[in-house]
C-alpha atoms as a PDB file:
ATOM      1  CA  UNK A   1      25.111 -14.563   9.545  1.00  0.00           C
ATOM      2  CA  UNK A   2      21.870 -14.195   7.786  1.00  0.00           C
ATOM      3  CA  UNK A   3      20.690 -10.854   6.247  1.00  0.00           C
ATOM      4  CA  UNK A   4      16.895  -9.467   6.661  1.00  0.00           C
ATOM      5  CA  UNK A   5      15.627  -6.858   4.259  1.00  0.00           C
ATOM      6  CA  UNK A   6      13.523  -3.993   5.829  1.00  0.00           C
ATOM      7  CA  UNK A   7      10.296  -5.718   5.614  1.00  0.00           C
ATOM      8  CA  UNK A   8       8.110  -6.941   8.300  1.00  0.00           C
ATOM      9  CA  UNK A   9       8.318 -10.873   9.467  1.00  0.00           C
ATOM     10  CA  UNK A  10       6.588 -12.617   6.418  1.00  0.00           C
ATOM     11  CA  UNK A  11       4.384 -14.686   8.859  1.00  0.00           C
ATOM     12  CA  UNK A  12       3.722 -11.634  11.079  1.00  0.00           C
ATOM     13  CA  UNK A  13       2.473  -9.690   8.011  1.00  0.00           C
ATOM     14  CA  UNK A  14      -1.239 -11.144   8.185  1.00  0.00           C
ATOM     15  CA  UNK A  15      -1.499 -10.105  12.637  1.00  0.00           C
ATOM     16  CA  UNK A  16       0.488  -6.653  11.709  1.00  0.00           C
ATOM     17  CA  UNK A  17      -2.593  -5.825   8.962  1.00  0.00           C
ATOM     18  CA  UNK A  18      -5.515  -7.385  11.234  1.00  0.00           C
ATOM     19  CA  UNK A  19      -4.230  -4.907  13.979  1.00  0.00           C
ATOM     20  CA  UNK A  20      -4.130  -1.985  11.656  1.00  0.00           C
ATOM     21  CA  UNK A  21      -7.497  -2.667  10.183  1.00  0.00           C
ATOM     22  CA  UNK A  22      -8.972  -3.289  13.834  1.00  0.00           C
ATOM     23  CA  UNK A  23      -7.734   0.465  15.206  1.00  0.00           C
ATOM     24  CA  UNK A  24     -10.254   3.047  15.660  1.00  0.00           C
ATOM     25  CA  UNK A  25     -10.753   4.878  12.357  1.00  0.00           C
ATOM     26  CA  UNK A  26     -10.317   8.345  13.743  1.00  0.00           C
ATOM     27  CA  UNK A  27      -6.251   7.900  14.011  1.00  0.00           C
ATOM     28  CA  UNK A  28      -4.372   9.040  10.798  1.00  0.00           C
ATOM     29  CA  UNK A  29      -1.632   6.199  10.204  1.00  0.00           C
ATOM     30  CA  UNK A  30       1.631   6.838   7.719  1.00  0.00           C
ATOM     31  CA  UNK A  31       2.512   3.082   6.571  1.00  0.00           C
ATOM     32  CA  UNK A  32       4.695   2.485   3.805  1.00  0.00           C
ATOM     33  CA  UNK A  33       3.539  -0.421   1.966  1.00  0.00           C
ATOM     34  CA  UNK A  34       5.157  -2.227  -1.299  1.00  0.00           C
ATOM     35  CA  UNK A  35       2.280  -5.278  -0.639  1.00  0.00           C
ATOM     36  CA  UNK A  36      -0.571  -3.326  -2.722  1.00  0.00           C
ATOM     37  CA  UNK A  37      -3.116  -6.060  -1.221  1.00  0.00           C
ATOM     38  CA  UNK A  38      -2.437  -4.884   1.831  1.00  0.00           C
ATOM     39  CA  UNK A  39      -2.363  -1.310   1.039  1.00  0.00           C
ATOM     40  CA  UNK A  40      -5.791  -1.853  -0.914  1.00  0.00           C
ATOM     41  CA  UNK A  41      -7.557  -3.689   2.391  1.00  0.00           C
ATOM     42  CA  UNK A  42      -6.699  -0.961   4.887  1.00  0.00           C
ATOM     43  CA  UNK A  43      -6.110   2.376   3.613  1.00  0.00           C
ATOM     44  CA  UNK A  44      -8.717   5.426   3.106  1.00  0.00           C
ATOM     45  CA  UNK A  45      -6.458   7.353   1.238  1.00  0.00           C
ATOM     46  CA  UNK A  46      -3.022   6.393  -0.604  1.00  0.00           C
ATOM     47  CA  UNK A  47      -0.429   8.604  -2.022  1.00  0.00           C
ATOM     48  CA  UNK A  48       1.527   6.660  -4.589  1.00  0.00           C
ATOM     49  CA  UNK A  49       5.509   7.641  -5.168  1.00  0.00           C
ATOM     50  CA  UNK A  50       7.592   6.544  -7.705  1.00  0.00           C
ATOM     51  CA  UNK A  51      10.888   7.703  -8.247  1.00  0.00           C
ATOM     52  CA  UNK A  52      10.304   9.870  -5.579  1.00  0.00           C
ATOM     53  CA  UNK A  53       7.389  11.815  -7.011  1.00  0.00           C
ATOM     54  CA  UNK A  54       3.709  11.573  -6.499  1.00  0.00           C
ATOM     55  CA  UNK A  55       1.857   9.586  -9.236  1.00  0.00           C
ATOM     56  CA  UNK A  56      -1.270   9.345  -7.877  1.00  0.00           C
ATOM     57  CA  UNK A  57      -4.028   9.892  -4.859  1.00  0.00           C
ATOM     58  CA  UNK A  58      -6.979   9.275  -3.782  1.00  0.00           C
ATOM     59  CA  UNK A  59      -9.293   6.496  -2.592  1.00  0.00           C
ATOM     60  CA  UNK A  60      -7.972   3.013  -3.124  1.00  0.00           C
ATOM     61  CA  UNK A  61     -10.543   2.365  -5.829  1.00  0.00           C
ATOM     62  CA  UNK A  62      -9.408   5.637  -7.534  1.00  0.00           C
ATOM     63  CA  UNK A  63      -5.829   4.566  -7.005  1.00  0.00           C
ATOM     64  CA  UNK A  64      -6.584   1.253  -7.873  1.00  0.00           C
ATOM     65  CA  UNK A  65      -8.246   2.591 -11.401  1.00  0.00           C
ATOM     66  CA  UNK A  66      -5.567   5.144 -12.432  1.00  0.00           C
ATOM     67  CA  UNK A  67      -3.602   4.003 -15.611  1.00  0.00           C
ATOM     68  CA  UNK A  68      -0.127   5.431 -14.279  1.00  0.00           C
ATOM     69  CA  UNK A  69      -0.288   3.205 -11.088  1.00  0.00           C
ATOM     70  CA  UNK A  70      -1.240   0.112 -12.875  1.00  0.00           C
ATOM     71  CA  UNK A  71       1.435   0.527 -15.576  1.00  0.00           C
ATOM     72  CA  UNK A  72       4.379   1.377 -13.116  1.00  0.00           C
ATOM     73  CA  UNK A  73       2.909  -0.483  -9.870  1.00  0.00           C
ATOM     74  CA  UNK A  74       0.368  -3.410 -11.127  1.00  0.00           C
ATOM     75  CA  UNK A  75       2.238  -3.696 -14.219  1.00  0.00           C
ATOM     76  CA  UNK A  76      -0.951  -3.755 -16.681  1.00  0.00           C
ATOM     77  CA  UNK A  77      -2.263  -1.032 -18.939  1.00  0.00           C
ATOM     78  CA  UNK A  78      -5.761  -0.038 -18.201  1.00  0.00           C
ATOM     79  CA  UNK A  79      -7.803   0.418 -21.253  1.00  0.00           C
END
């Protein structure tokens, strides 16, 4: 018996975020995300959680900027 994690269909991931992106912009969307490409490409605002707690939020340039995301998340320190 094979065993799937909780993640979408690898080669459905690219259709799933083209449908997202392609919805009217006046509908407020929860997705949770781990792919931060993804994330990056469609969201207005992002919350960020780690160990349950809010690190960050804000646009996904600010989000994409903050020093605490990119340390836990991106895995570089922002100088």
């Amino acid at each position: 018996m094979r065993s799937w994690s909780a993640s979408v269909w690898p080669a459905a991931a690219p259709y799933i975020t083209e449908l997202i992106a392609s919805l009217d912009r006046s509908l407020t969307l929860v997705i949770v995300e781990h792919d931060m490409d993804v994330v990056f490409r469609i969201a207005e605002r992002i919350s960020v959680l780690h160990e349950g707690r809010v690190i960050a939020e804000g646009t996904p340039s600010e989000v994409r900027g903050d020093t605490l995301v990119n340390e836990v998340y991106l895995g570089k320190v922002v100088a």
